[in-house]
N, C-alpha and C. Protein backbone atom coordinates (compact mmCIF):
# COMPACT_ATOMS: atom_id res chain seq x y z
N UNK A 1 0.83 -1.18 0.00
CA UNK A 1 0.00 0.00 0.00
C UNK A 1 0.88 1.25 0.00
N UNK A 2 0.62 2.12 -1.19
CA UNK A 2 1.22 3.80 -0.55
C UNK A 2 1.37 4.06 0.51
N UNK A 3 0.77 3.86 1.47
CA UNK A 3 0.60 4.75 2.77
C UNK A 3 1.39 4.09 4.06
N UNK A 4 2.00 2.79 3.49
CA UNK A 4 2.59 1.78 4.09
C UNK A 4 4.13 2.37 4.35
N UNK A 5 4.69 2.52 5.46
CA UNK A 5 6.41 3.00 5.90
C UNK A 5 7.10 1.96 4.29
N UNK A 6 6.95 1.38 4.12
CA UNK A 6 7.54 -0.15 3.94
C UNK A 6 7.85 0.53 1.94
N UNK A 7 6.62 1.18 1.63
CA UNK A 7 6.40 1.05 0.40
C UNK A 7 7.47 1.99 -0.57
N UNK A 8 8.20 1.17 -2.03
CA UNK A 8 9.23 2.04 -2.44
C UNK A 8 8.38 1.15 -4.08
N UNK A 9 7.53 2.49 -4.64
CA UNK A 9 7.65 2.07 -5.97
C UNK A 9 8.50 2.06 -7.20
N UNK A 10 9.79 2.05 -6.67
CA UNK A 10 10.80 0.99 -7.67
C UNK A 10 11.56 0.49 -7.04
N UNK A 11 11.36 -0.36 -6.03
CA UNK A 11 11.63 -1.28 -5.38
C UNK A 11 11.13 -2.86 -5.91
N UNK A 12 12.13 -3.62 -5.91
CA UNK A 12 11.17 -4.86 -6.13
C UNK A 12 10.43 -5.39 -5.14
N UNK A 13 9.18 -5.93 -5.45
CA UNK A 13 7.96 -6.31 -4.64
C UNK A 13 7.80 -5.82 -3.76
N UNK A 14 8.05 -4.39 -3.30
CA UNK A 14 7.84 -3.38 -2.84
C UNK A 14 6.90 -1.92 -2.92
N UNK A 15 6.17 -2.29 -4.75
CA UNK A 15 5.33 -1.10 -4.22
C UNK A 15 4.97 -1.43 -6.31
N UNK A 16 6.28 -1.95 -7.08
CA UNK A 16 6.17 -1.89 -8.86
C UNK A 16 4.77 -2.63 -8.89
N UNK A 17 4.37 -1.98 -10.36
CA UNK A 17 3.11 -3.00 -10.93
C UNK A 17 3.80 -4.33 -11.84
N UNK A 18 3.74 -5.60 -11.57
CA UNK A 18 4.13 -6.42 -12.32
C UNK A 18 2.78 -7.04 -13.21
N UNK A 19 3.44 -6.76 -14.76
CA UNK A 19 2.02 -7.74 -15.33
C UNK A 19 1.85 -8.95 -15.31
N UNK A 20 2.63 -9.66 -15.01
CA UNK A 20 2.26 -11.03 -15.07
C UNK A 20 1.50 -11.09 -13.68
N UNK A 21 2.07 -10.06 -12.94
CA UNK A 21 0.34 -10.74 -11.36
C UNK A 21 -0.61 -9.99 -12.07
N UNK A 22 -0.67 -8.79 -12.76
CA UNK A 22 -2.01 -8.38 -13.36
C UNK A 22 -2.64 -9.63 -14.02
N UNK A 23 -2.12 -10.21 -14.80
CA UNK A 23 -2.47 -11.03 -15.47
C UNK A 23 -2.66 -11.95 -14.88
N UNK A 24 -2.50 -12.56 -13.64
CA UNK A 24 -3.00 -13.71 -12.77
C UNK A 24 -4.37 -13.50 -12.10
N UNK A 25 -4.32 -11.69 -12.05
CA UNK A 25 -5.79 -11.34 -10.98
C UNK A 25 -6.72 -11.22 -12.08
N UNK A 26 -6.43 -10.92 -13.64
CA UNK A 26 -7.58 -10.44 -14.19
C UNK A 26 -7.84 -12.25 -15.24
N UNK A 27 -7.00 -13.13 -14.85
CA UNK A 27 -7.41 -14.56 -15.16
C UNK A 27 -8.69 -14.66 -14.23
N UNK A 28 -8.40 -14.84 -12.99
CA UNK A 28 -8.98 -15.31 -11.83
C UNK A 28 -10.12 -14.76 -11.69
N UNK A 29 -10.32 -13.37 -12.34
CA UNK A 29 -11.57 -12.34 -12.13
C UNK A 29 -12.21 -13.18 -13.48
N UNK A 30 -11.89 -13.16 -13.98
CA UNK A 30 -12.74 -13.86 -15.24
C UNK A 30 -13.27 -15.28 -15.12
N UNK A 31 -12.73 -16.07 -14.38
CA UNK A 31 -12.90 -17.36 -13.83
C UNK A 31 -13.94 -17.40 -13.31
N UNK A 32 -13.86 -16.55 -11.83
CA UNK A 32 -15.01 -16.32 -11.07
C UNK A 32 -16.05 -15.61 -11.25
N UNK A 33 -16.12 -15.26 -12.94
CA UNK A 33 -17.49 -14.56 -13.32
C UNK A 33 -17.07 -13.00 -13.00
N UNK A 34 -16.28 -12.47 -12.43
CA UNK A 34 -15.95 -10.86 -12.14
C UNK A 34 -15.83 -10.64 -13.23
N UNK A 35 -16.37 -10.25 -15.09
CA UNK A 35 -16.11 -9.71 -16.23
C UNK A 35 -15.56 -8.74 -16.36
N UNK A 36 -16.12 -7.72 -15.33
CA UNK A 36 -15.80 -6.27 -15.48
C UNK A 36 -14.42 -5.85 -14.84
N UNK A 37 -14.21 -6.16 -13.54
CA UNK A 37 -13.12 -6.26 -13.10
C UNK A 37 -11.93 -6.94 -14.01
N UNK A 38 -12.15 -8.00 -14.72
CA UNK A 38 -11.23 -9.17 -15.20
C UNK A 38 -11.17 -7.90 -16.75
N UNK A 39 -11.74 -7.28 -17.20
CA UNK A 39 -12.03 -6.08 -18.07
C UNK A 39 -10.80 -5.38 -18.30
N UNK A 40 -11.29 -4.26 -16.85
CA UNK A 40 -10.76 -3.71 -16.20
C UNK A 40 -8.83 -4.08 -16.18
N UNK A 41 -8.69 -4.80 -15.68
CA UNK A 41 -7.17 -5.69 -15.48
C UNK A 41 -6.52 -5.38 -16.83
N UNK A 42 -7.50 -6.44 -17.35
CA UNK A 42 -6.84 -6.69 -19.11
C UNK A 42 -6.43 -5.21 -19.88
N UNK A 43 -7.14 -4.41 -19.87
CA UNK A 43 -7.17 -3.02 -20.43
C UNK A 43 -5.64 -1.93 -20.24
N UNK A 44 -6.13 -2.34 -18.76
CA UNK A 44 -4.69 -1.62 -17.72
C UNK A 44 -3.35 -2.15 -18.38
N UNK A 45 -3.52 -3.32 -17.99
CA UNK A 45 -2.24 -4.46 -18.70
C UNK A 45 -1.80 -4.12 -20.16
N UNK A 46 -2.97 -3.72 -21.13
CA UNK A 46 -1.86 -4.07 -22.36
C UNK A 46 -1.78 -2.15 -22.35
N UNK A 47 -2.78 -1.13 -21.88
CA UNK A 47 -2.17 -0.20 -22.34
C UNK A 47 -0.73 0.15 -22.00
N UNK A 48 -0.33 -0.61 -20.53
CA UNK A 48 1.05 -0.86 -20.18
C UNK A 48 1.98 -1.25 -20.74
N UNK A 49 1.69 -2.32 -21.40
CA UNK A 49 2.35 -2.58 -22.32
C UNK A 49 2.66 -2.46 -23.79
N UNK A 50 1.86 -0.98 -23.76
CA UNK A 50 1.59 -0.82 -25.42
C UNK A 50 2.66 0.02 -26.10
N UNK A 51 3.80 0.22 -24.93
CA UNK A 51 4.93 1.18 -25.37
C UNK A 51 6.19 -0.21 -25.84
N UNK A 52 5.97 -1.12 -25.92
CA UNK A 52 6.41 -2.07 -26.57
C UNK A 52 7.75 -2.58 -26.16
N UNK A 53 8.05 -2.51 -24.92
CA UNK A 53 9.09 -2.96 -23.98
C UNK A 53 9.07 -3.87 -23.39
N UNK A 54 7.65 -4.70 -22.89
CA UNK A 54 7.22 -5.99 -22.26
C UNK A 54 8.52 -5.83 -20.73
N UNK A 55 8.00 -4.76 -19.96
CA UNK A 55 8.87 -4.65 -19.09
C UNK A 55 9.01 -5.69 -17.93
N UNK A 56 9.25 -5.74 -17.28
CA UNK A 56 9.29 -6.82 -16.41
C UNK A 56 8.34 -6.37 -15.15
N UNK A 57 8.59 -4.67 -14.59
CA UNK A 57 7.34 -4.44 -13.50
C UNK A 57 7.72 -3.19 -14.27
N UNK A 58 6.59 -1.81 -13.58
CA UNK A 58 6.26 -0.61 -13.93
C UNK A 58 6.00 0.01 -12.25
N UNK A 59 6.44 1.49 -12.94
CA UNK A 59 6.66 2.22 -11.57
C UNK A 59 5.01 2.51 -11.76
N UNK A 60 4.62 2.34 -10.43
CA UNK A 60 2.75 2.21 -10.36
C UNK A 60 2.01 4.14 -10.46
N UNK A 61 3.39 4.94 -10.44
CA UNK A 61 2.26 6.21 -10.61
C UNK A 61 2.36 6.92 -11.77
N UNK A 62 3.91 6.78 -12.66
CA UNK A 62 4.18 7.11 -13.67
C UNK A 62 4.37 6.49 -14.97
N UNK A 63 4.26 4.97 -14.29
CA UNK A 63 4.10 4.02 -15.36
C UNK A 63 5.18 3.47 -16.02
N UNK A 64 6.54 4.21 -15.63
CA UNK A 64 7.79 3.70 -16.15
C UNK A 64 7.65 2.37 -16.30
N UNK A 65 8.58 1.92 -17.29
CA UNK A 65 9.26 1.11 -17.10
C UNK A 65 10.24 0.43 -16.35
N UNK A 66 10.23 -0.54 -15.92
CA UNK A 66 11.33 -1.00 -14.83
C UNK A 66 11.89 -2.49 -15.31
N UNK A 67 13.30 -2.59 -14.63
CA UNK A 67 13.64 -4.08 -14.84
C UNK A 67 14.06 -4.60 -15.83
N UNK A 68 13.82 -5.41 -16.60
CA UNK A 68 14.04 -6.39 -17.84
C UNK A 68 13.15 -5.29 -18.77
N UNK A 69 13.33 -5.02 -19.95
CA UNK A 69 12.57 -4.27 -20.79
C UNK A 69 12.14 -5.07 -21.96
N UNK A 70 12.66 -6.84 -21.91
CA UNK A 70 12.28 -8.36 -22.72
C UNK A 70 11.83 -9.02 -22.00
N UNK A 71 11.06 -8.58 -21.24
CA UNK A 71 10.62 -9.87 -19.82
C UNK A 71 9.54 -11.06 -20.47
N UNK A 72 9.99 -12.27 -21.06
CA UNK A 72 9.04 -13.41 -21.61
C UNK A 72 7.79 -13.41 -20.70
N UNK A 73 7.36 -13.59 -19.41
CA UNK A 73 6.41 -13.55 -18.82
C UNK A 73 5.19 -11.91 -19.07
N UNK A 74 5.75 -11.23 -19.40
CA UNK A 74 4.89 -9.99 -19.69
C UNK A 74 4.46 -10.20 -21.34
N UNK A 75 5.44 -10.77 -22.23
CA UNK A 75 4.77 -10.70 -23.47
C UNK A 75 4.00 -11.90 -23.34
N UNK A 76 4.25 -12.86 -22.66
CA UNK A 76 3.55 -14.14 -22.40
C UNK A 76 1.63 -13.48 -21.82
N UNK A 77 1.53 -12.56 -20.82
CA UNK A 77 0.43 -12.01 -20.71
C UNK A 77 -0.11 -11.66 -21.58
N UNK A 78 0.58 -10.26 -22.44
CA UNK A 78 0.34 -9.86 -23.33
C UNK A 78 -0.82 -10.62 -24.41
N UNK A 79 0.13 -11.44 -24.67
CA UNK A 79 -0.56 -12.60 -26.22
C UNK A 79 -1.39 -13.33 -25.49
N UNK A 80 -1.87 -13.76 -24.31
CA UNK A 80 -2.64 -13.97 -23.73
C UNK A 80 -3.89 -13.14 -23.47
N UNK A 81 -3.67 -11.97 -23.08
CA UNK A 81 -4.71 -11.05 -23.32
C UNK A 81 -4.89 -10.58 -24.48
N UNK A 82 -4.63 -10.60 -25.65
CA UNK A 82 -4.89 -10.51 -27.41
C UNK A 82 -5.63 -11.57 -27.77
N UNK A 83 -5.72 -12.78 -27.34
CA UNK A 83 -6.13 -13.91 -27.44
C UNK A 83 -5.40 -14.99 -28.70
């Protein structure tokens, strides 16, 4: 959480958006019938990824890029959410 002492968004697993957990929550939302939410996810995810870096995580307020800028698990979402 932001508001958390703890939290450093470019930190690893510390605060970055990683798509491949996007892509695990907006599987799971779709699973369990959540459409809109599971929507929602998918949307977020590829406009993230629409600067064509398949980063590995993203700084959560500015959207950077972070990490691996070839990360197989993010284009792996990706083409997953394209269908």
């Amino acid at each position: 959480s932001p508001v958390s002492r703890d939290f450093r968004p470019r930190e690893y697993w510390r605060g970055p958006v990683w798509p491949v957990m996007t892509w695990l929550f907006s599987w799971c939302f779709a699973r369990r019938g959540w459409a809109e939410r599971s929507s929602t996810l998918r949307r977020e995810g590829l406009r993230q990824a629409s600067d064509g870096t398949f980063a590995e995580y993203y700084e959560p307020f500015t959207g950077e890029p972070l990490g691996s800028m070839q990360q197989s698990w993010t284009a792996a979402a990706v083409l997953d959410w394209l269908g």
